[in-house]
C-alpha atoms as a PDB file:
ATOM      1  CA  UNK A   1      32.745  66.816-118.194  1.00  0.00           C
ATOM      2  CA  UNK A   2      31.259  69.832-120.188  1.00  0.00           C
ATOM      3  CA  UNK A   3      29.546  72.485-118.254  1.00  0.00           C
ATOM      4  CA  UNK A   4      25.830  72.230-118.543  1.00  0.00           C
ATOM      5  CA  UNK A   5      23.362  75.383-118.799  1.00  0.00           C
ATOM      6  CA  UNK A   6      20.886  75.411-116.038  1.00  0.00           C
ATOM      7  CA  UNK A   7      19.524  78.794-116.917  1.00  0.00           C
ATOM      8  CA  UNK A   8      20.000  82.527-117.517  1.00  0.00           C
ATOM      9  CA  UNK A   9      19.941  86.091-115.803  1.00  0.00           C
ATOM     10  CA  UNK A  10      17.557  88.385-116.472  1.00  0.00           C
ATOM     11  CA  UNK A  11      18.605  92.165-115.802  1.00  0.00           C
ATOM     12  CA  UNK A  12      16.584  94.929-115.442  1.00  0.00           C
ATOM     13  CA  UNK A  13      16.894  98.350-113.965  1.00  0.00           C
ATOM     14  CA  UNK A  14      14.161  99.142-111.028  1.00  0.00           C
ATOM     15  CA  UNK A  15      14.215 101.946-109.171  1.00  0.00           C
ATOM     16  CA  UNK A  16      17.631 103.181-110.221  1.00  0.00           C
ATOM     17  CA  UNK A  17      19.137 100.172-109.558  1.00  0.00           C
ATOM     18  CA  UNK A  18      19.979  97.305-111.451  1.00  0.00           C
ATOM     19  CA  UNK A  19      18.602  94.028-110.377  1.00  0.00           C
ATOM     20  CA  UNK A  20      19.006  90.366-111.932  1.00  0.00           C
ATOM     21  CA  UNK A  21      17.048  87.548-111.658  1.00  0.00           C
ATOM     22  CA  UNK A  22      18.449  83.942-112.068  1.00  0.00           C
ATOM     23  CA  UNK A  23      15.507  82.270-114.604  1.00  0.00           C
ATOM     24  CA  UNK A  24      15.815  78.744-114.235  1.00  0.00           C
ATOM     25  CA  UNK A  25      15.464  76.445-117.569  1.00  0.00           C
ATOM     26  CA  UNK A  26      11.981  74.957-117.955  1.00  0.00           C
ATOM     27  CA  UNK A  27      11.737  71.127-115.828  1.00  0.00           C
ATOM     28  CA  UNK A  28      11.683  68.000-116.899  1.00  0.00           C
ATOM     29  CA  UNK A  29      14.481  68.004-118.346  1.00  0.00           C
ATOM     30  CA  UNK A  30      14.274  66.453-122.480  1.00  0.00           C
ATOM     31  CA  UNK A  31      17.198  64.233-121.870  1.00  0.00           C
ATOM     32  CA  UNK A  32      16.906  61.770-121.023  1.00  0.00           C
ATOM     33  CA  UNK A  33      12.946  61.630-121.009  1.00  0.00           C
ATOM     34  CA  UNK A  34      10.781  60.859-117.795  1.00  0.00           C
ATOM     35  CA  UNK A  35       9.483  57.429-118.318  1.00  0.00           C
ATOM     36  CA  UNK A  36       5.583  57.202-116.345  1.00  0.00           C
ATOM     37  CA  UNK A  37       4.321  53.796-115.895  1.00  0.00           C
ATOM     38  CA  UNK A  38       1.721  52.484-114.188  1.00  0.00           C
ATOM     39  CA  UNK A  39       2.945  52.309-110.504  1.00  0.00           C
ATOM     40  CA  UNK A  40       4.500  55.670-110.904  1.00  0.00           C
ATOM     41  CA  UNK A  41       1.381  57.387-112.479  1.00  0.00           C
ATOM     42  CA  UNK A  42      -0.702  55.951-109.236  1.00  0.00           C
ATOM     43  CA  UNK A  43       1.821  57.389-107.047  1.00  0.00           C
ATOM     44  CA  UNK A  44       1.535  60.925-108.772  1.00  0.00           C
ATOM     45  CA  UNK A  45      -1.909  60.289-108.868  1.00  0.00           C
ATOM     46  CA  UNK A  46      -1.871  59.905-104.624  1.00  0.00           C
ATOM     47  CA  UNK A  47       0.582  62.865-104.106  1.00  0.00           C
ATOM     48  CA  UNK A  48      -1.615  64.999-106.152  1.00  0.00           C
ATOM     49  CA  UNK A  49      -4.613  63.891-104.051  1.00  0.00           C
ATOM     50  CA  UNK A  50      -2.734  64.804-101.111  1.00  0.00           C
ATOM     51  CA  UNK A  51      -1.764  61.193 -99.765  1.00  0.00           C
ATOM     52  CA  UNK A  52       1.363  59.048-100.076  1.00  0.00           C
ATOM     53  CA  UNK A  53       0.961  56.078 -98.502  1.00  0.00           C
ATOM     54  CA  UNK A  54       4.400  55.134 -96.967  1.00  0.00           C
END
């Protein structure tokens, strides 16, 4: 299996010392797409509302 890229470090110097910061790869992912139908856009819908019904 190939390794995959999940994101990058970022260095910088602050302070006198060097830092780096792990910056992720932006979400969803474009393969293979995120497929929204109806039942899962009401669900998304309720979470965003603050409610999931169990």
């Amino acid at each position: 299996m190939p390794k995959r890229t999940t994101g990058r470090y970022e260095r910088t110097t602050v302070g006198g010392e060097e830092v780096a910061a792990d910056v992720r790869q932006t979400l969803p992912p474009a393969s293979p797409p995120i497929v929204v139908d109806a039942a899962r856009a009401e669900r998304l819908r309720t979470a965003k509302a603050g409610y999931l019904p169990c």
